[in-house]
N, C-alpha and C. Protein backbone atom coordinates (compact mmCIF):
# COMPACT_ATOMS: atom_id res chain seq x y z
N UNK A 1 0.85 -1.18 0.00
CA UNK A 1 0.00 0.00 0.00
C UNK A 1 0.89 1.23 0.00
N UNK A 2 0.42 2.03 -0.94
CA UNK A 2 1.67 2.83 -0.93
C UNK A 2 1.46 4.09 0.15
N UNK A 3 2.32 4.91 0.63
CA UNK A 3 2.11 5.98 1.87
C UNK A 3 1.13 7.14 1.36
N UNK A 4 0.85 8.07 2.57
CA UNK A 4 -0.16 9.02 2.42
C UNK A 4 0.60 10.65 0.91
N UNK A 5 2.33 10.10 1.57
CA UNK A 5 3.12 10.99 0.32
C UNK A 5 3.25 11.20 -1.06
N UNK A 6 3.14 9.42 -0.87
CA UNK A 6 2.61 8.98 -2.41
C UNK A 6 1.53 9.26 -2.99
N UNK A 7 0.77 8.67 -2.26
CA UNK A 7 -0.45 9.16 -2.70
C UNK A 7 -0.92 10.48 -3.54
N UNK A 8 -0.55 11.55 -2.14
CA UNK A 8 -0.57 13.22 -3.07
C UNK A 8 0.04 13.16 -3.67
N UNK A 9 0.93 13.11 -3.78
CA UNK A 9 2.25 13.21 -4.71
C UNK A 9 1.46 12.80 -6.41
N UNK A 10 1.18 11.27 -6.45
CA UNK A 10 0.44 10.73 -7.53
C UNK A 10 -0.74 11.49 -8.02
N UNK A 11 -1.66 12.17 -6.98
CA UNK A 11 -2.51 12.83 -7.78
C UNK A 11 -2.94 14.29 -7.77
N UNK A 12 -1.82 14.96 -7.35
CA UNK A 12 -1.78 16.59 -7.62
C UNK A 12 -0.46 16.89 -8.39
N UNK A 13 0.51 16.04 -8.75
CA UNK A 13 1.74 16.23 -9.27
C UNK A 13 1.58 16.33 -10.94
N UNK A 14 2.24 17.14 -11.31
CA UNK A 14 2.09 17.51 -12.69
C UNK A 14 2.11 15.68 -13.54
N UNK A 15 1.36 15.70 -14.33
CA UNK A 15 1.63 13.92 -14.81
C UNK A 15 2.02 14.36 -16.38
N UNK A 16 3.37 14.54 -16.03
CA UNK A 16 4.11 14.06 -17.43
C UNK A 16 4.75 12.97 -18.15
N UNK A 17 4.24 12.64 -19.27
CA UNK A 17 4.24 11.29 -19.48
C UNK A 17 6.02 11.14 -20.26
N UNK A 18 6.70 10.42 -19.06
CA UNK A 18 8.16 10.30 -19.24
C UNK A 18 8.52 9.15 -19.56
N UNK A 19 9.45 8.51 -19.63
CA UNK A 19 9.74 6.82 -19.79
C UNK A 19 10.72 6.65 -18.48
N UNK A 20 11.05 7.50 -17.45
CA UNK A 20 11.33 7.13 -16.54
C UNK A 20 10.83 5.98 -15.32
N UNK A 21 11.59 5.63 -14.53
CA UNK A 21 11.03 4.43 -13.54
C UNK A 21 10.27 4.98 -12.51
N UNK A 22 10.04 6.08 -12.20
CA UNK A 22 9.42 6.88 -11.37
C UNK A 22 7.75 6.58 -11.99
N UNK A 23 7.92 7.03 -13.05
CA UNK A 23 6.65 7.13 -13.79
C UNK A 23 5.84 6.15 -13.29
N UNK A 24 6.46 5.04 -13.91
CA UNK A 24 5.82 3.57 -13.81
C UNK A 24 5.26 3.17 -12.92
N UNK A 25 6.11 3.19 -11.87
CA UNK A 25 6.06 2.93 -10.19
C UNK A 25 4.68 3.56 -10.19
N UNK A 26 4.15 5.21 -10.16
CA UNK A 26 3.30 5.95 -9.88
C UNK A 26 2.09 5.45 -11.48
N UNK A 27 1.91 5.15 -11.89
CA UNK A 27 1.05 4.73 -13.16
C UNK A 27 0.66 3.76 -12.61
N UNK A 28 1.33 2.91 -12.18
CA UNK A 28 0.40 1.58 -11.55
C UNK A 28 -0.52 1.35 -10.38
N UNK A 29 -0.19 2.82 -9.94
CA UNK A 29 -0.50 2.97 -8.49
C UNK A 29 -1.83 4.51 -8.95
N UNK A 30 -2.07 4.53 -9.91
CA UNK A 30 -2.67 5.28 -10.16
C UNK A 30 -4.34 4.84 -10.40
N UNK A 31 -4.73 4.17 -11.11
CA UNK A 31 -6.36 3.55 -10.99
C UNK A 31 -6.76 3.55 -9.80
N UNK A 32 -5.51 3.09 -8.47
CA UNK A 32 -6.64 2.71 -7.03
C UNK A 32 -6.71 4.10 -7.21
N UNK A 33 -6.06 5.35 -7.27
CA UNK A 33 -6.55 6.77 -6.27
C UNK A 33 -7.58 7.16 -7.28
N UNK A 34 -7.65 6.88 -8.67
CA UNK A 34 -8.80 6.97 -9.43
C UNK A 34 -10.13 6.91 -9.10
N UNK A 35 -10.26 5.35 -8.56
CA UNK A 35 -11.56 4.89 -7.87
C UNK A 35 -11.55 5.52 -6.95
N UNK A 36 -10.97 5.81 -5.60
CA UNK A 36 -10.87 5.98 -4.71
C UNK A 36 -11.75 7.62 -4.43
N UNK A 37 -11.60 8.49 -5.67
CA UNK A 37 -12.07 10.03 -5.26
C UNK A 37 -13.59 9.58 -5.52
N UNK A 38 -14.36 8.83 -6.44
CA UNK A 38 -15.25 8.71 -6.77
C UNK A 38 -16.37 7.42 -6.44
N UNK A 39 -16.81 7.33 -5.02
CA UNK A 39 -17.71 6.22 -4.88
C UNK A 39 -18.17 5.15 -5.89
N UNK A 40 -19.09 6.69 -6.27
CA UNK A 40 -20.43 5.90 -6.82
C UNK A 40 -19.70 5.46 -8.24
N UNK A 41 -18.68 5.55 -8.73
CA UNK A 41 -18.06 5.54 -10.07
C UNK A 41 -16.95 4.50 -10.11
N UNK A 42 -17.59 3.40 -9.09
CA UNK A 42 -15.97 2.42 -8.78
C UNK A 42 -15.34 1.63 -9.67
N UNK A 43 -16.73 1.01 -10.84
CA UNK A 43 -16.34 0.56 -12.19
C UNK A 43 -16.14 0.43 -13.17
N UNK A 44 -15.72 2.05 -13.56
CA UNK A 44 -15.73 2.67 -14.60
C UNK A 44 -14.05 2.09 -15.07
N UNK A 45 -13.41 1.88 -16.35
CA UNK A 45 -12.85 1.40 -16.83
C UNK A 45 -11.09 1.81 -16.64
N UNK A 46 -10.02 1.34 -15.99
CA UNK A 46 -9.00 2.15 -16.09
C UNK A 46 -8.32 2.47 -17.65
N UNK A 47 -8.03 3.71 -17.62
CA UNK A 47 -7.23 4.09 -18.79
C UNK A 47 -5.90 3.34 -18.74
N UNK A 48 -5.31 2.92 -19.64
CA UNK A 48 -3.81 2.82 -19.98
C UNK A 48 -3.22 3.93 -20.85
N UNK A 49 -2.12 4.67 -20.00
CA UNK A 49 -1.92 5.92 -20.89
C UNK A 49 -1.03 5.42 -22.52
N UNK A 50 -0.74 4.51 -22.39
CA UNK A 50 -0.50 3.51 -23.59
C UNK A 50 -1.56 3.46 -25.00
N UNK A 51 -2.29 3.23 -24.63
CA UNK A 51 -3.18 3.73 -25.00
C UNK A 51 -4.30 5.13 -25.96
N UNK A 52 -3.55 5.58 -25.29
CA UNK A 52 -4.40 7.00 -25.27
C UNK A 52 -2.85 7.57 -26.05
N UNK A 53 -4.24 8.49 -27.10
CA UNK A 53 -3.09 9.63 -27.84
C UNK A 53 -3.61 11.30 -27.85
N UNK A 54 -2.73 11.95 -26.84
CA UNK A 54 -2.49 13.28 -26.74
C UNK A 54 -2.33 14.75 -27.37
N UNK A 55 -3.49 15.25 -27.55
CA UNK A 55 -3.09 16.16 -28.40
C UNK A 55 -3.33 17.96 -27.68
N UNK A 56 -2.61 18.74 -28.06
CA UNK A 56 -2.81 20.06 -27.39
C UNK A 56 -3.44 21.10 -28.61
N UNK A 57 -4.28 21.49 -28.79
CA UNK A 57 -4.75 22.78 -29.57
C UNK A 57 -5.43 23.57 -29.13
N UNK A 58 -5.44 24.59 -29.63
CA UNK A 58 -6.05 26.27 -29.69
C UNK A 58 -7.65 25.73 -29.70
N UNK A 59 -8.13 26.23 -28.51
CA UNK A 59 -9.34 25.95 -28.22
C UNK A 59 -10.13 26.81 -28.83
N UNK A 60 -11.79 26.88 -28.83
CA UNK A 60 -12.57 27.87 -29.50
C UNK A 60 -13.98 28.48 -28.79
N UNK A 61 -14.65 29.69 -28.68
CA UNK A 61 -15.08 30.17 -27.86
C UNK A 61 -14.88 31.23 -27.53
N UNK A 62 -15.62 31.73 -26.30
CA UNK A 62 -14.88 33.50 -25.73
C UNK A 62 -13.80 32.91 -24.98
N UNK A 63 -13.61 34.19 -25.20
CA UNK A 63 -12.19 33.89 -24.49
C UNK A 63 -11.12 35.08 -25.27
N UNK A 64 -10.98 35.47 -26.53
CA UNK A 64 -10.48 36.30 -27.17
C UNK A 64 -9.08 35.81 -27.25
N UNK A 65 -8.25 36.79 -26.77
CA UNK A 65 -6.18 36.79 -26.93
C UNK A 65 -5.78 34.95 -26.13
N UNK A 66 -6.58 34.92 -24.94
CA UNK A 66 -6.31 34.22 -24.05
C UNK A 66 -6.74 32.66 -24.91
N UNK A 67 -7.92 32.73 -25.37
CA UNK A 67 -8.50 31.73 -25.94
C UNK A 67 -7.33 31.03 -27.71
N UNK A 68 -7.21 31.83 -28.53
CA UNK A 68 -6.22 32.49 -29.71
C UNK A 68 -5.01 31.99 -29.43
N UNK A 69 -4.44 32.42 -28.61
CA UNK A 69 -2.83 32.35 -28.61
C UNK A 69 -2.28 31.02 -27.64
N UNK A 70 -2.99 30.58 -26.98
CA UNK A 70 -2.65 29.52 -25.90
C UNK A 70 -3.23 28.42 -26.24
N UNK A 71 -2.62 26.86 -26.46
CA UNK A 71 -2.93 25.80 -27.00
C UNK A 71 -3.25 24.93 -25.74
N UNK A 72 -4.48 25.08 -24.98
CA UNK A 72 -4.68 24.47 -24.10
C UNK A 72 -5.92 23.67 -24.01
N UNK A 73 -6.11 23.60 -24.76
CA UNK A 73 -7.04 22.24 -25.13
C UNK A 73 -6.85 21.33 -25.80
N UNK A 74 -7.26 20.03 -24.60
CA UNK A 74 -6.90 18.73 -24.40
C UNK A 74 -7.62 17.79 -25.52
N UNK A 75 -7.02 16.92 -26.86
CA UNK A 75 -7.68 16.24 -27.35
C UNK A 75 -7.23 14.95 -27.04
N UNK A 76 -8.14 13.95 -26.66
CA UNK A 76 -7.68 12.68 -26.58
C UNK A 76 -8.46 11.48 -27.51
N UNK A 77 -7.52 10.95 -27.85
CA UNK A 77 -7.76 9.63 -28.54
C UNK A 77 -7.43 8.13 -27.91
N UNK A 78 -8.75 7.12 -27.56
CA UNK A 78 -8.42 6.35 -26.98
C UNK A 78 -8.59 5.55 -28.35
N UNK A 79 -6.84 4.83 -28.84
CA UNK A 79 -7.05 4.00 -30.13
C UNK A 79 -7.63 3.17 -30.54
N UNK A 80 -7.51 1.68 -28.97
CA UNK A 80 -8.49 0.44 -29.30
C UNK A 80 -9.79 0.91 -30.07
N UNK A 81 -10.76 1.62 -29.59
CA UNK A 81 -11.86 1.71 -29.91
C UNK A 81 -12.31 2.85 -30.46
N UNK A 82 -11.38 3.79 -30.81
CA UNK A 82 -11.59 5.28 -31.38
C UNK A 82 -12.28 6.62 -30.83
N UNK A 83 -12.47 6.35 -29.86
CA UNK A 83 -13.13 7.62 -29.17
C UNK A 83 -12.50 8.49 -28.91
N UNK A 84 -12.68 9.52 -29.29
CA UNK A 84 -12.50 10.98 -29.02
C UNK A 84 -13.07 12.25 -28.15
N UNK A 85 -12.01 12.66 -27.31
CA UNK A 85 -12.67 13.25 -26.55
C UNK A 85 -11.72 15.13 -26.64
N UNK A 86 -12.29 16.39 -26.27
CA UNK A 86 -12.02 17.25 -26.49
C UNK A 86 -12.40 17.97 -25.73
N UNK A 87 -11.60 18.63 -24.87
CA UNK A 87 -11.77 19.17 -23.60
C UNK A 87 -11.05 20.75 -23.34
N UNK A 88 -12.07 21.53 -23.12
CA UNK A 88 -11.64 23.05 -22.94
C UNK A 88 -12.22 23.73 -21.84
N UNK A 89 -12.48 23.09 -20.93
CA UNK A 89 -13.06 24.25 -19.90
C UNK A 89 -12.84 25.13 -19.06
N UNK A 90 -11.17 24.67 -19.13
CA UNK A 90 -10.36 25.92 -18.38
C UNK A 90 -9.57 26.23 -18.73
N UNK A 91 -8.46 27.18 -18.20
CA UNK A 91 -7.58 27.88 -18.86
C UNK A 91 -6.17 27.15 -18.72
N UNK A 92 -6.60 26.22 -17.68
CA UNK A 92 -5.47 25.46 -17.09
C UNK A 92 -5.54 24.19 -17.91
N UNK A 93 -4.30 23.83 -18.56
CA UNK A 93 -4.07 22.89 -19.52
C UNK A 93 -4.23 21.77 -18.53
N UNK A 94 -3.33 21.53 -17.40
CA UNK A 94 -3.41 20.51 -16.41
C UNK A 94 -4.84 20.14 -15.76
N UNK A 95 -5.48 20.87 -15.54
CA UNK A 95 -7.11 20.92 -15.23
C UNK A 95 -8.10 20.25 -16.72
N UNK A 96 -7.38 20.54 -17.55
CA UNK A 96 -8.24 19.92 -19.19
C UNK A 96 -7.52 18.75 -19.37
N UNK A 97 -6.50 18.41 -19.01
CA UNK A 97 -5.96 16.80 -19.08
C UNK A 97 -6.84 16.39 -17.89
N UNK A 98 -6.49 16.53 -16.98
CA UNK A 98 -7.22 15.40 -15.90
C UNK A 98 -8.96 15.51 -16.18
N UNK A 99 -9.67 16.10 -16.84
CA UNK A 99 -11.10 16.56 -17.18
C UNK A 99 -11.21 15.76 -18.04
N UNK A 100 -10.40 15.90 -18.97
CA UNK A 100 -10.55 14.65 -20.49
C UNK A 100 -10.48 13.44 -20.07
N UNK A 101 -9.48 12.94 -19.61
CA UNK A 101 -9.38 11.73 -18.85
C UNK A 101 -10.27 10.99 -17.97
N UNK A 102 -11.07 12.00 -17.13
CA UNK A 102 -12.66 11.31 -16.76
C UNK A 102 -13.64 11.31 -17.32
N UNK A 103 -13.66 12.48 -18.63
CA UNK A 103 -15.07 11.95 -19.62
C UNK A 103 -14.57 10.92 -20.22
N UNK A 104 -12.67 10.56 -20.81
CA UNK A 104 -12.92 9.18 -21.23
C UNK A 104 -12.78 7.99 -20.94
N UNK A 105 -12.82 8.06 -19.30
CA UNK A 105 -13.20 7.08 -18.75
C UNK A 105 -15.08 6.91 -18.80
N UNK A 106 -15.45 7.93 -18.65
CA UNK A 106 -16.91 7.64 -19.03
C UNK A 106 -17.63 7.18 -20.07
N UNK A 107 -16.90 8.02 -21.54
CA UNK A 107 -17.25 7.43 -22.62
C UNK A 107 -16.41 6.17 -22.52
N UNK A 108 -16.22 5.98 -22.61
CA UNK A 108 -15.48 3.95 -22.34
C UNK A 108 -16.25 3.31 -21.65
N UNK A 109 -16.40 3.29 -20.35
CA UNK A 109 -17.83 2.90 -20.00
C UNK A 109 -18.70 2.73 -20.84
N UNK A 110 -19.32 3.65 -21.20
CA UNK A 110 -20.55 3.24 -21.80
C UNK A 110 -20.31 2.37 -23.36
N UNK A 111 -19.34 2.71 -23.92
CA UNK A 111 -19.05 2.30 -25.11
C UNK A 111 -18.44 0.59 -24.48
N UNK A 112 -17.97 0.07 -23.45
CA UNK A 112 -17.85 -1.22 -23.37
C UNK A 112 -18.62 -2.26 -22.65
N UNK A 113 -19.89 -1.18 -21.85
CA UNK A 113 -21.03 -2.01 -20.78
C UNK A 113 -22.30 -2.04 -21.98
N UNK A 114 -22.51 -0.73 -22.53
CA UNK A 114 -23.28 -0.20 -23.44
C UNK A 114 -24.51 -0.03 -22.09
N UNK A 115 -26.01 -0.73 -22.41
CA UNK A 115 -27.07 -0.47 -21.20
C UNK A 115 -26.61 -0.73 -20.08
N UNK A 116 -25.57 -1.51 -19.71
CA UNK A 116 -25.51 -2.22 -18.33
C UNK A 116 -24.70 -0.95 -17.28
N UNK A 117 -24.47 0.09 -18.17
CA UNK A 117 -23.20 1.51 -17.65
C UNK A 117 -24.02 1.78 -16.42
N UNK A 118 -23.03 2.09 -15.59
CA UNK A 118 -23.85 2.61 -14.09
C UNK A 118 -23.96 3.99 -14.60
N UNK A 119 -23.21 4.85 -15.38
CA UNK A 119 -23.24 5.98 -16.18
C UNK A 119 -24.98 6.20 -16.48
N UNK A 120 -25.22 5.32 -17.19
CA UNK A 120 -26.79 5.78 -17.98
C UNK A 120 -27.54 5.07 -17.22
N UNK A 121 -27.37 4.35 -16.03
CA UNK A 121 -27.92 3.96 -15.42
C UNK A 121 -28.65 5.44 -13.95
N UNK A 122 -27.62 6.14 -13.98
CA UNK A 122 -27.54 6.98 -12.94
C UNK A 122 -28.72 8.45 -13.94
N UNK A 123 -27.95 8.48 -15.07
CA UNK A 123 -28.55 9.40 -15.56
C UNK A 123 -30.08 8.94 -15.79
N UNK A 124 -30.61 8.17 -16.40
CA UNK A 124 -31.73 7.73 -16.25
C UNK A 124 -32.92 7.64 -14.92
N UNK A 125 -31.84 7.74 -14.23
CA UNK A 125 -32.68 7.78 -12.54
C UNK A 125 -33.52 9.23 -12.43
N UNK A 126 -32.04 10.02 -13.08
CA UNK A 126 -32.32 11.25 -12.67
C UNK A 126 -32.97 11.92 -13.51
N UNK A 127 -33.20 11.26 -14.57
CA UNK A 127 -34.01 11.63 -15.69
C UNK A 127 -35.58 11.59 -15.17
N UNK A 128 -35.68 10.01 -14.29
CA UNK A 128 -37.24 10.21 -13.96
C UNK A 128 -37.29 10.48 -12.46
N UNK A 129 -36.26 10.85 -11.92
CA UNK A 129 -36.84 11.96 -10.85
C UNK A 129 -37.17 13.01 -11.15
N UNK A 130 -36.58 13.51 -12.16
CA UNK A 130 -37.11 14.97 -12.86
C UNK A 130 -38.35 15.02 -13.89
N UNK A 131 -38.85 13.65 -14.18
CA UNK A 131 -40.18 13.49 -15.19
C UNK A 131 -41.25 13.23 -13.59
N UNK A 132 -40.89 12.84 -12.38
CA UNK A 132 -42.03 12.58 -11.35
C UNK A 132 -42.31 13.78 -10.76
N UNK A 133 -41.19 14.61 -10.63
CA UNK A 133 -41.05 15.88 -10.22
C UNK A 133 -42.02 17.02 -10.92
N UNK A 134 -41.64 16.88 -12.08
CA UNK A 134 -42.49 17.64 -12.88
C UNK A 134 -44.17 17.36 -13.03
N UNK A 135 -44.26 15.75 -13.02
CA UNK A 135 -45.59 15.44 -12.87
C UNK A 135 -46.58 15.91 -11.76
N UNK A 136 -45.57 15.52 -10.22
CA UNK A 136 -46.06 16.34 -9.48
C UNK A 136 -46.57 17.83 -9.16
N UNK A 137 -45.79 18.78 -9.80
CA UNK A 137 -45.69 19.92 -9.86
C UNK A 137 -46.83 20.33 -11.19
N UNK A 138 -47.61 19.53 -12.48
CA UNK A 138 -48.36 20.11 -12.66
C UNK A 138 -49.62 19.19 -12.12
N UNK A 139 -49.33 18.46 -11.35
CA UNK A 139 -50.66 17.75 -10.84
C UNK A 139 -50.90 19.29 -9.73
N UNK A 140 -50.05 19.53 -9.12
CA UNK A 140 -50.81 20.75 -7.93
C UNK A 140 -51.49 21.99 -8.94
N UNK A 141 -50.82 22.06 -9.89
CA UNK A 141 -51.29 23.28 -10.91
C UNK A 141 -52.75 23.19 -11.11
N UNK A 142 -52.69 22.30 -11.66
CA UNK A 142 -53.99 21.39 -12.09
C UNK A 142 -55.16 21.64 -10.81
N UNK A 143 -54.92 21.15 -9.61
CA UNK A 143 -55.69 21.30 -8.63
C UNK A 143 -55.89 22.56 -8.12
N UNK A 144 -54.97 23.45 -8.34
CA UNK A 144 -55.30 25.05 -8.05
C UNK A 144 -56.14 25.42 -8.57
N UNK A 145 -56.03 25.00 -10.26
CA UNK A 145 -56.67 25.35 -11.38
C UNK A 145 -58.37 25.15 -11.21
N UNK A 146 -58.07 24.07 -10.79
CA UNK A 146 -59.70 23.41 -10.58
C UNK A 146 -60.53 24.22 -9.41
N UNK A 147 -59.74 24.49 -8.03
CA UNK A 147 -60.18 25.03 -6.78
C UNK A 147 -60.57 26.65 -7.46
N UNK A 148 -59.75 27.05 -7.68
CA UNK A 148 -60.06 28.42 -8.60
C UNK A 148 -61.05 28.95 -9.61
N UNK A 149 -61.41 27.76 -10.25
CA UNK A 149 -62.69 27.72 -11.04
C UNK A 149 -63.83 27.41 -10.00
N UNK A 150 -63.35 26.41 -8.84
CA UNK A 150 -64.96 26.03 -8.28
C UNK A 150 -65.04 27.31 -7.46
N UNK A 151 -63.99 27.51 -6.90
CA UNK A 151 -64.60 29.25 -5.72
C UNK A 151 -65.48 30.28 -6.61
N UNK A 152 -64.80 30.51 -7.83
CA UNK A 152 -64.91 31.30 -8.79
C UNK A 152 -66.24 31.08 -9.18
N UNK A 153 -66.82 29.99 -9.63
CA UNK A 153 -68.28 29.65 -9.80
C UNK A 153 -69.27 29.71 -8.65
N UNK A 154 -68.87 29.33 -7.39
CA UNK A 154 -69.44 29.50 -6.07
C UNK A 154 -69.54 31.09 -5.64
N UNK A 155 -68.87 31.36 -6.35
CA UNK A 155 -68.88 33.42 -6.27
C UNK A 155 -70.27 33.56 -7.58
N UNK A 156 -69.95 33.04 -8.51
CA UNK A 156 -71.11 33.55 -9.41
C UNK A 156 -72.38 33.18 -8.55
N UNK A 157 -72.81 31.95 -8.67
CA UNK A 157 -73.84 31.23 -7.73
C UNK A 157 -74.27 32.13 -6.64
N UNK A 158 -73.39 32.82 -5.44
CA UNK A 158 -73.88 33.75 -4.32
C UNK A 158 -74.19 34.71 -5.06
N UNK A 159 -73.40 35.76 -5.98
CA UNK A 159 -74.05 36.77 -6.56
C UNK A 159 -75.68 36.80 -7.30
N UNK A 160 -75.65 35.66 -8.01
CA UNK A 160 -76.84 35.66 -8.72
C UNK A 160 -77.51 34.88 -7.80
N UNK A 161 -77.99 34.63 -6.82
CA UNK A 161 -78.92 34.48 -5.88
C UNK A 161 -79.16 35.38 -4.76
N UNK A 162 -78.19 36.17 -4.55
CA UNK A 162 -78.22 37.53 -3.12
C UNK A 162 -78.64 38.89 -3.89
């Protein structure tokens, strides 16, 4: 088990992909702290950076001089199976590598479980908590709607009899 040094060390340390023995050592030891930040996400697929091909370009968007002149967006190619992933959401190149790297652990997931992905499994949940949610919310509409018409008629009814 490797120490609490290692550990940080492995996953806030710049990850430059070297052919040194250092590397290695810390690459192998890298999937457990993977799983480890993310519960509910324990079987999502490890990357092999072997694998995967790296690319840096000029991202697109606002952003202007900053966006233009700085090649900090992350393209990745995972070869076995061709997926592509393209990642710009910050300004920080190191923040768009490690970002790419968990959507393509996600797209991998789903592209090797296909229905069985805890991925679309999760999203789907939350898909119909938000279709019960909504149901609920115009079922009360609905009943306002109705109470509002019957007062409303019970007002005509007293007028045209008083």
């Amino acid at each position: 088990m490797p120490s609490l040094a290692v550990v940080q060390n492995i996953y806030f340390c710049t990850r430059r992909l070297t052919s040194g023995s250092l590397w290695l050592s810390q690459a192998a030891q890298w999937p457990v702290i993977q799983r480890a930040g993310k519960k509910h996400w324990t079987d999502l697929p490890v990357l092999n950076e072997d694998d995967l091909n790296e690319q840096f370009v000029r991202g697109s968007g606002p952003g202007g001089q900053a966006t233009n002149k700085t090649s900090n967006c992350v393209v990745l190619k995972h070869t076995p199976t061709g997926v592509v992933v393209k990642c710009h959401q910050t300004r920080s190149l190191e923040l768009n590598r490690r970002r790419a790297r968990e959507i393509m652990r996600e797209k991998l997931d789903i592209v090797y479980k296909g229905e069985d992905s805890e991925l679309l499994k999760s999203q789907e949940e939350s898909k119909a908590k938000k279709q019960e949610k909504r149901r609920k919310v115009n079922d009360n509409l609905e009943k306002k709607r109705l109470l509002r018409e019957m007062l409303s008629d019970d007002d005509k009814r007293g007028d045209s009899s008083g």
